[in-house]
N, C-alpha and C. Protein backbone atom coordinates (compact mmCIF):
# COMPACT_ATOMS: atom_id res chain seq x y z
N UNK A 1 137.04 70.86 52.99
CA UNK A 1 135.83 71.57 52.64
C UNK A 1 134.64 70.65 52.87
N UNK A 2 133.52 71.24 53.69
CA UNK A 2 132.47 70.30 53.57
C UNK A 2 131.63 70.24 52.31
N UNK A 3 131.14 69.23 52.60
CA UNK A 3 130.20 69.10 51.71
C UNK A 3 129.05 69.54 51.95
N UNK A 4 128.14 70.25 50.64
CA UNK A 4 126.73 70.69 51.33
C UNK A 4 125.72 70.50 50.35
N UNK A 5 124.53 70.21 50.53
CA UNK A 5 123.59 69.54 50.16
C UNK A 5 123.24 70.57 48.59
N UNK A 6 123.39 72.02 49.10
CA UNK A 6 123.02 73.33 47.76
C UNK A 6 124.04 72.87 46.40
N UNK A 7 124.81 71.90 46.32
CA UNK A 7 126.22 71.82 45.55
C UNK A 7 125.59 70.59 44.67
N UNK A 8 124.69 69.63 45.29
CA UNK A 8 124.09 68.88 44.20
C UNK A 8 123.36 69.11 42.99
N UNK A 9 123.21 68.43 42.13
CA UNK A 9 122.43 68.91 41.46
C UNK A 9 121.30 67.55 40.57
N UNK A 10 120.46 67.42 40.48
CA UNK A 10 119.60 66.33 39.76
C UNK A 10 120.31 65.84 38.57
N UNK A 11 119.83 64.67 38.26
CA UNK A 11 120.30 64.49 37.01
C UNK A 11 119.59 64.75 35.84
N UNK A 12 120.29 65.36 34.58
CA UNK A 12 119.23 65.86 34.05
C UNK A 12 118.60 65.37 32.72
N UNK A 13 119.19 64.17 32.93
CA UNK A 13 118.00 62.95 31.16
C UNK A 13 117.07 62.60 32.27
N UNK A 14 115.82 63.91 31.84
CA UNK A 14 114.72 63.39 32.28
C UNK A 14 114.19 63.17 33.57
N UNK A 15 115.52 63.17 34.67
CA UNK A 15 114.85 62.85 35.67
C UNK A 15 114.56 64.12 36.94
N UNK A 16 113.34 64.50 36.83
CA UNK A 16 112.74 66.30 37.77
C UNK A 16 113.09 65.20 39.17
N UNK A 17 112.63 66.52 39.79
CA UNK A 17 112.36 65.70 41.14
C UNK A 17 111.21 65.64 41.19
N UNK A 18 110.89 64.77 42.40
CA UNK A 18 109.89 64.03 43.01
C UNK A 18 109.37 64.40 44.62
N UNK A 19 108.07 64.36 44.26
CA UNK A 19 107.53 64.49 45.85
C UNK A 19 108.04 63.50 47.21
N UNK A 20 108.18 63.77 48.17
CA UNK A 20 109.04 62.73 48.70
C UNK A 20 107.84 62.02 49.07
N UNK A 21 108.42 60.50 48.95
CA UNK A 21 107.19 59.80 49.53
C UNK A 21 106.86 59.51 51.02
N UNK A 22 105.44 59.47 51.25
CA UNK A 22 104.76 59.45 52.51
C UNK A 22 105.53 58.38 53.53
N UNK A 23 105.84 57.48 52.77
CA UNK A 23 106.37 56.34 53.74
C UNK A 23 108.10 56.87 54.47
N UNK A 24 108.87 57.34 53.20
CA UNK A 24 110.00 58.12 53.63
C UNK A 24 109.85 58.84 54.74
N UNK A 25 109.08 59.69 54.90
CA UNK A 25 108.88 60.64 55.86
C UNK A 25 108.13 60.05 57.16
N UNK A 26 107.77 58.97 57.59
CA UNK A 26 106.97 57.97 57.93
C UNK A 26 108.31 58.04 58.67
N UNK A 27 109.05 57.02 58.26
CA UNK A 27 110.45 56.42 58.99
C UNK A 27 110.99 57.45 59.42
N UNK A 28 111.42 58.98 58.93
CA UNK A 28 111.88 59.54 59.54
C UNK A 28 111.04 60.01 61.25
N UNK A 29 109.85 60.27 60.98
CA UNK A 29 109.14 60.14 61.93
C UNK A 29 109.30 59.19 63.04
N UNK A 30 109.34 58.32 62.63
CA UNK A 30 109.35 56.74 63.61
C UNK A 30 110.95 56.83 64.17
N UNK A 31 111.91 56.93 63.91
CA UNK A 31 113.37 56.84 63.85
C UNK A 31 113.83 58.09 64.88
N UNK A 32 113.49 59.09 64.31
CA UNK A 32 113.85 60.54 65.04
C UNK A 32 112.84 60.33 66.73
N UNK A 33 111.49 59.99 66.34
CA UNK A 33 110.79 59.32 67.98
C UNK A 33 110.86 58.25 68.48
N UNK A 34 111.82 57.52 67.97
CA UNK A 34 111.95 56.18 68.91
C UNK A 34 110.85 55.38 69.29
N UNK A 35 110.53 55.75 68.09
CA UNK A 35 109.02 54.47 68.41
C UNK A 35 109.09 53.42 67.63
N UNK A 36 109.40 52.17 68.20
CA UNK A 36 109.30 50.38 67.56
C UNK A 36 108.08 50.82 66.82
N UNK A 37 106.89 50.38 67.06
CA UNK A 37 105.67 50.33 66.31
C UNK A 37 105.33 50.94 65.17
N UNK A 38 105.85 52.59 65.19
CA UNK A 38 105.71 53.41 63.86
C UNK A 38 107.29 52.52 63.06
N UNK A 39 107.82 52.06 63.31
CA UNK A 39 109.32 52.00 62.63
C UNK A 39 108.85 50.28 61.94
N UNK A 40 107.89 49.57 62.79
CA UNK A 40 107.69 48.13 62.32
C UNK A 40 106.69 48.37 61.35
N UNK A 41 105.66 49.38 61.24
CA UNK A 41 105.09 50.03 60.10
C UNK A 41 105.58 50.59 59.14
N UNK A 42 106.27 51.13 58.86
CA UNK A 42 106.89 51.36 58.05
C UNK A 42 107.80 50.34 57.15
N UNK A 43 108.27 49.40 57.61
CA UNK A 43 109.33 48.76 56.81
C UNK A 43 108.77 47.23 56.63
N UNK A 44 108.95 46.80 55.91
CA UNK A 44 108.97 45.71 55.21
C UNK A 44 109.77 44.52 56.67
N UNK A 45 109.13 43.71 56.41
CA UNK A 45 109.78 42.32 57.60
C UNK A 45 111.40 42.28 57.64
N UNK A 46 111.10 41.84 55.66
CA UNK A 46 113.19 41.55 55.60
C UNK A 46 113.73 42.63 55.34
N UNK A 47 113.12 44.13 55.14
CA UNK A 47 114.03 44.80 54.83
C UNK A 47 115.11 45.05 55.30
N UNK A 48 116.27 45.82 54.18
CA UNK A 48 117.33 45.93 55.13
C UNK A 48 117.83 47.50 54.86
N UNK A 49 118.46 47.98 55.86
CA UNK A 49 118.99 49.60 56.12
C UNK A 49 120.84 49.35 55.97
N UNK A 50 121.08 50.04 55.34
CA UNK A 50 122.66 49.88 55.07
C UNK A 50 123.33 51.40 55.25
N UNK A 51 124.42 51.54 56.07
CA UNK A 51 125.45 52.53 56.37
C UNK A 51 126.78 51.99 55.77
N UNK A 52 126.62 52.41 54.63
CA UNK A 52 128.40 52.54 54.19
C UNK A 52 129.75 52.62 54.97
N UNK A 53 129.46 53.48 55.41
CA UNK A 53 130.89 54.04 56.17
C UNK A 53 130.10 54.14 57.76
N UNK A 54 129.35 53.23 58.63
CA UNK A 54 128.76 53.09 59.53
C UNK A 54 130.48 52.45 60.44
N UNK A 55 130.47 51.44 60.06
CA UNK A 55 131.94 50.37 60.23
C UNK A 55 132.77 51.88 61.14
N UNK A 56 133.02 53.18 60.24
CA UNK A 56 134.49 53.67 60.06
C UNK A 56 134.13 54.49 61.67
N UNK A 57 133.09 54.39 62.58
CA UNK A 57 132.85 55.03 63.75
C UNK A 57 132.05 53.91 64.52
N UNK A 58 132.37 52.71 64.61
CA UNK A 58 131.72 51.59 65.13
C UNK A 58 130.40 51.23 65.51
N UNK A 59 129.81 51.88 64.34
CA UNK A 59 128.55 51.23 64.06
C UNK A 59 128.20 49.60 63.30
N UNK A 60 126.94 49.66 62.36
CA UNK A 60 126.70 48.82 61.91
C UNK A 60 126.89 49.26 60.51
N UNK A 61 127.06 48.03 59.34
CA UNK A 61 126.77 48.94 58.15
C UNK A 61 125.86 47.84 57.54
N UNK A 62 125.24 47.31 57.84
CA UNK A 62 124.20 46.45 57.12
C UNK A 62 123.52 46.11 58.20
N UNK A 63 121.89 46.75 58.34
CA UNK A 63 120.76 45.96 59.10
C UNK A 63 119.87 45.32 58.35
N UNK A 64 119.84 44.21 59.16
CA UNK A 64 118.50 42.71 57.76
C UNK A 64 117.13 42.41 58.64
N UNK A 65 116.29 43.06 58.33
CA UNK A 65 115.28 42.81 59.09
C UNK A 65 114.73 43.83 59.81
N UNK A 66 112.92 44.16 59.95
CA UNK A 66 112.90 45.42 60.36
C UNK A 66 113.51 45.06 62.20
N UNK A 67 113.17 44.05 62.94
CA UNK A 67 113.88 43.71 63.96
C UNK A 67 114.93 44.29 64.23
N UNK A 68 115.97 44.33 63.69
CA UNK A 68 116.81 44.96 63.81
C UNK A 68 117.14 46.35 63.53
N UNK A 69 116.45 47.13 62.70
CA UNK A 69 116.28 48.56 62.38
C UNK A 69 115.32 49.09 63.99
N UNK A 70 114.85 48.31 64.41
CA UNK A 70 113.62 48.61 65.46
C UNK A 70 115.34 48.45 66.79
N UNK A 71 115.86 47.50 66.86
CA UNK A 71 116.63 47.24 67.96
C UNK A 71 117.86 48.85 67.99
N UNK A 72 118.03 49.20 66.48
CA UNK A 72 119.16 50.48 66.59
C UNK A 72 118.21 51.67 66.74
N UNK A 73 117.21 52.18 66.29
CA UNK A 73 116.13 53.24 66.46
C UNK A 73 115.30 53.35 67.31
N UNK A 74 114.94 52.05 68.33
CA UNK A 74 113.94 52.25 68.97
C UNK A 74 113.99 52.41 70.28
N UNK A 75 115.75 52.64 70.74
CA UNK A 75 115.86 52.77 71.92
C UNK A 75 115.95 54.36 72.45
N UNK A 76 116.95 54.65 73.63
CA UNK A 76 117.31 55.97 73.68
C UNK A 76 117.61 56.55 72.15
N UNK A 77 117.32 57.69 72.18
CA UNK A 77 117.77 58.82 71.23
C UNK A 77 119.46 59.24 70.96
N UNK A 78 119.99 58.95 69.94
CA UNK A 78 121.24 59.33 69.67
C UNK A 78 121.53 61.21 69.67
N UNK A 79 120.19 61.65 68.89
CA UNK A 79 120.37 63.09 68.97
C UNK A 79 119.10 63.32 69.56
N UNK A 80 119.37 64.77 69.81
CA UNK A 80 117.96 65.28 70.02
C UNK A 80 117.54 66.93 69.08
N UNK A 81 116.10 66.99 69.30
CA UNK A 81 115.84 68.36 67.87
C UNK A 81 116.54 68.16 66.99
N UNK A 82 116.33 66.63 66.52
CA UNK A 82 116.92 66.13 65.15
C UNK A 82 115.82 66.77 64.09
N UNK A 83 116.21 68.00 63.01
CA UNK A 83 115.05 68.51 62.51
C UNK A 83 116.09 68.15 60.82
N UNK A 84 114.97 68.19 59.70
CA UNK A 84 115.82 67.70 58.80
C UNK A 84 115.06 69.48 57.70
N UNK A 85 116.27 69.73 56.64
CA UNK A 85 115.98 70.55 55.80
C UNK A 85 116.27 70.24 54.50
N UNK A 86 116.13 70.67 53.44
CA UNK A 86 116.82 71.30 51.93
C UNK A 86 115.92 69.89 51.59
N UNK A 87 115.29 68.94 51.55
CA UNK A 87 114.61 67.51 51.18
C UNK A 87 114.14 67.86 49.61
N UNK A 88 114.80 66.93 49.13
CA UNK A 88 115.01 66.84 47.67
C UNK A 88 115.05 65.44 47.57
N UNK A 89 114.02 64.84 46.59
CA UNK A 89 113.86 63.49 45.93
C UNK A 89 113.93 63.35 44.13
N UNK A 90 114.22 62.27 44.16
CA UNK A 90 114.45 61.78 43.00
C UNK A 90 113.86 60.12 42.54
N UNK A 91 112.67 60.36 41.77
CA UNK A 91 112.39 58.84 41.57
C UNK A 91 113.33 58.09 40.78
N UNK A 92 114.03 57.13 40.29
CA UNK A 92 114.97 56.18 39.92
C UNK A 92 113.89 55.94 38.39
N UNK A 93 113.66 55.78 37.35
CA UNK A 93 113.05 55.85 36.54
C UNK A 93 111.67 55.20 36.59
N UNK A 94 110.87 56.24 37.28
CA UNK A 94 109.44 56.37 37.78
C UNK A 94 109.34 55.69 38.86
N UNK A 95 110.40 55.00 39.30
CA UNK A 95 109.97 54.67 40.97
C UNK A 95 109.88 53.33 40.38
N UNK A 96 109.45 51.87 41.79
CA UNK A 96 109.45 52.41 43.05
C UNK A 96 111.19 53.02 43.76
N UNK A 97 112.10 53.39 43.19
CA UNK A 97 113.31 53.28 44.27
C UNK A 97 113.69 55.16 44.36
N UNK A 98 113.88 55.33 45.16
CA UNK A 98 114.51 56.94 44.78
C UNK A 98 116.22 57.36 45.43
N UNK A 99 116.11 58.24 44.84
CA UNK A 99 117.43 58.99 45.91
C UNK A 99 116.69 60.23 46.55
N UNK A 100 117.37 60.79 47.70
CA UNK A 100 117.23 61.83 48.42
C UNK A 100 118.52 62.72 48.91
N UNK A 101 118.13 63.46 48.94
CA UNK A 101 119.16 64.82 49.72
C UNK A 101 118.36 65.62 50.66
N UNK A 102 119.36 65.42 52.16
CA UNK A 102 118.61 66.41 52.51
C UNK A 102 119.73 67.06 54.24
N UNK A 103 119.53 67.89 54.37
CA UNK A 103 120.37 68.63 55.81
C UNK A 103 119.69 68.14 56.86
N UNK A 104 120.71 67.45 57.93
CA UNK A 104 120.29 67.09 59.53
C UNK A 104 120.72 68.29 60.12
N UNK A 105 119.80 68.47 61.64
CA UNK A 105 120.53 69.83 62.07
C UNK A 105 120.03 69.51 63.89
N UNK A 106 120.59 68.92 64.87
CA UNK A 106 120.69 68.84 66.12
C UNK A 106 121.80 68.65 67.11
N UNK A 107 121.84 67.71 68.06
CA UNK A 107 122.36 67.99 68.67
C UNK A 107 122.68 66.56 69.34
N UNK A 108 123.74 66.18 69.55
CA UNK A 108 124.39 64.95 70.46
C UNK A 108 124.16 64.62 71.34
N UNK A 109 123.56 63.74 71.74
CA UNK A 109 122.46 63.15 72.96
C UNK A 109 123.82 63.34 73.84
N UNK A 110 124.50 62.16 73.35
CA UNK A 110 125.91 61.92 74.62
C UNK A 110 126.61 63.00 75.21
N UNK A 111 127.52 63.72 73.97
CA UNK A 111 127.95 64.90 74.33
C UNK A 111 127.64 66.28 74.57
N UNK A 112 126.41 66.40 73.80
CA UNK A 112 125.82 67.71 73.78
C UNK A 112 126.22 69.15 72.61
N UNK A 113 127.02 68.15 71.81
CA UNK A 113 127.66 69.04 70.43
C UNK A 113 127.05 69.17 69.61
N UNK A 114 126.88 70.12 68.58
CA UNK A 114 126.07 70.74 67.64
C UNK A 114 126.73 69.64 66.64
N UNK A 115 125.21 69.17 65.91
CA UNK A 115 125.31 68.30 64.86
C UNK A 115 124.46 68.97 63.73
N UNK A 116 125.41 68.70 62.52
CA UNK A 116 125.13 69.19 61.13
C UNK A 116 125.45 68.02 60.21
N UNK A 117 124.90 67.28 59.42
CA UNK A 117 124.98 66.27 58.65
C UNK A 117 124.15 66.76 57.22
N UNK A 118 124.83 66.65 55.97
CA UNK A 118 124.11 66.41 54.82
C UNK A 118 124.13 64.80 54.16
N UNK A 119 123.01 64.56 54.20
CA UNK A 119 122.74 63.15 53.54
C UNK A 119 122.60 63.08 51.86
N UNK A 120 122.51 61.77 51.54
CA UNK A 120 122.36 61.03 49.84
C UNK A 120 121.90 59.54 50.44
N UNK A 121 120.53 59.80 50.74
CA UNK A 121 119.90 58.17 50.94
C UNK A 121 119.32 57.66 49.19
N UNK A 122 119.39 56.48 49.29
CA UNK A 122 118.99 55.81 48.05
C UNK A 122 117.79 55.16 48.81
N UNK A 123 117.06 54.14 48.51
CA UNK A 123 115.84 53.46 48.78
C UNK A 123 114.42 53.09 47.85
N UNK A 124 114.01 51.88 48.58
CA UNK A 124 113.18 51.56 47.54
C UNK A 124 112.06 51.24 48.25
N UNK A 125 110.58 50.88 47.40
CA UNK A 125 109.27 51.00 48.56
C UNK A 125 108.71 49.62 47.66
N UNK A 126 108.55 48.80 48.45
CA UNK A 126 107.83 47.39 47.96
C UNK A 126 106.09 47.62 47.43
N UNK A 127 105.88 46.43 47.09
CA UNK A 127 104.55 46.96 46.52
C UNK A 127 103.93 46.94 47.68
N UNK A 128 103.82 46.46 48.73
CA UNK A 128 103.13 46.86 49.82
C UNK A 128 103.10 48.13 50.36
N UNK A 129 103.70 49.07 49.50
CA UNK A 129 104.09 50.41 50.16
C UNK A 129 104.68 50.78 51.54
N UNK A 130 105.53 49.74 52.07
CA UNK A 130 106.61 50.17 52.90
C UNK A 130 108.22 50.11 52.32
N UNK A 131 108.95 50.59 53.22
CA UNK A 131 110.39 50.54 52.54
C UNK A 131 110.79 49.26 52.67
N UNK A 132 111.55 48.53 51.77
CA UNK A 132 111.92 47.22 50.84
C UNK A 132 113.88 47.49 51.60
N UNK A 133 114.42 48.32 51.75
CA UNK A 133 115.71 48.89 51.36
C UNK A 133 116.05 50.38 52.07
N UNK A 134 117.15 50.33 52.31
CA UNK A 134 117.73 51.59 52.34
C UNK A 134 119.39 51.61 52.54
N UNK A 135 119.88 52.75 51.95
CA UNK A 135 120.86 52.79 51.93
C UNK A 135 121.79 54.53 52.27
N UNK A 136 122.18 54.70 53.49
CA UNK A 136 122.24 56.25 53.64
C UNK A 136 123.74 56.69 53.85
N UNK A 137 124.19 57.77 53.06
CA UNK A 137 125.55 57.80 53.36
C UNK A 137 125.40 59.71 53.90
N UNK A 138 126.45 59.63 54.60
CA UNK A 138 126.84 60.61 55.50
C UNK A 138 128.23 60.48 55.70
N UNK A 139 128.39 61.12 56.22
CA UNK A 139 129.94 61.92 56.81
C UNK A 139 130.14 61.36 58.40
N UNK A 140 131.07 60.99 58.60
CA UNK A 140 131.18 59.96 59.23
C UNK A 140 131.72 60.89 60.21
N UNK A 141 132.40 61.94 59.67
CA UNK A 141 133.36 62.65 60.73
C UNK A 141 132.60 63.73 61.12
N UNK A 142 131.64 63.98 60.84
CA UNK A 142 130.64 64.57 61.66
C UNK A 142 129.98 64.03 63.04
N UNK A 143 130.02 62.99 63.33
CA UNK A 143 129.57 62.42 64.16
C UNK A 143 129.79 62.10 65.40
């Protein structure tokens, strides 16, 4: 059975959701267009981007440095009409760190197969107001 993003639910001591923040949506921007420059704006120098289960389809599962978030995002496109839905945030007790949920919905650069992904990113935004962190898990066998 898959999993789907409508099946979550917030937690509920206290914590509503949250507007997603500008910078979040920033990276997705920068990431989905393959642009170094919006992606070196966005993130913090040392930050680092982490894939859990990245390893289990021979990826990476820990990037340290926006350098390196810029070297996996900023080249060719993995998908394309990568459009995202259902975006649901959660500040971590008032921020800065949140969680997110939200539906990927395109298409496989390489092969050309219909891609459907529901995410649970965690992350945090430094006081400089870029991302500090990230951490995104997905379904591996979607991919």
């Amino acid at each position: 059975m898959a999993l789907n993003a409508r099946f979550f639910h917030p937690p509920e001591k206290g914590n509503t959701m949250s507007a997603i923040p500008q910078i979040y949506l920033d990276h997705l921007d920068a990431v989905t267009g393959s642009d170094p420059a919006a992606i070196r704006q966005a993130w913090e120098p040392d930050g680092f981007l982490e894939f859990p289960y990245g390893a289990s389809i021979g990826g990476p599962e820990r990037l340290q440095g926006v350098e390196a978030i810029v070297d996996l995002f900023g080249g060719p496109p993995r998908f394309t009409d990568l459009t995202f839905s259902d975006m649901q945030a959660w500040a971590i007790a008032g921020g800065p760190d949140y969680v997110l949920e939200m539906h990927g919905s395109g298409t496989i650069t390489a092969t050309g197969a219909s891609y459907e992904q529901d995410y649970i990113i965690r992350f945090g935004i430094a006081d400089s107001g870029k991302l500090a962190w990230m951490r995104e898990f997905w379904d591996p066998t979607r991919v």
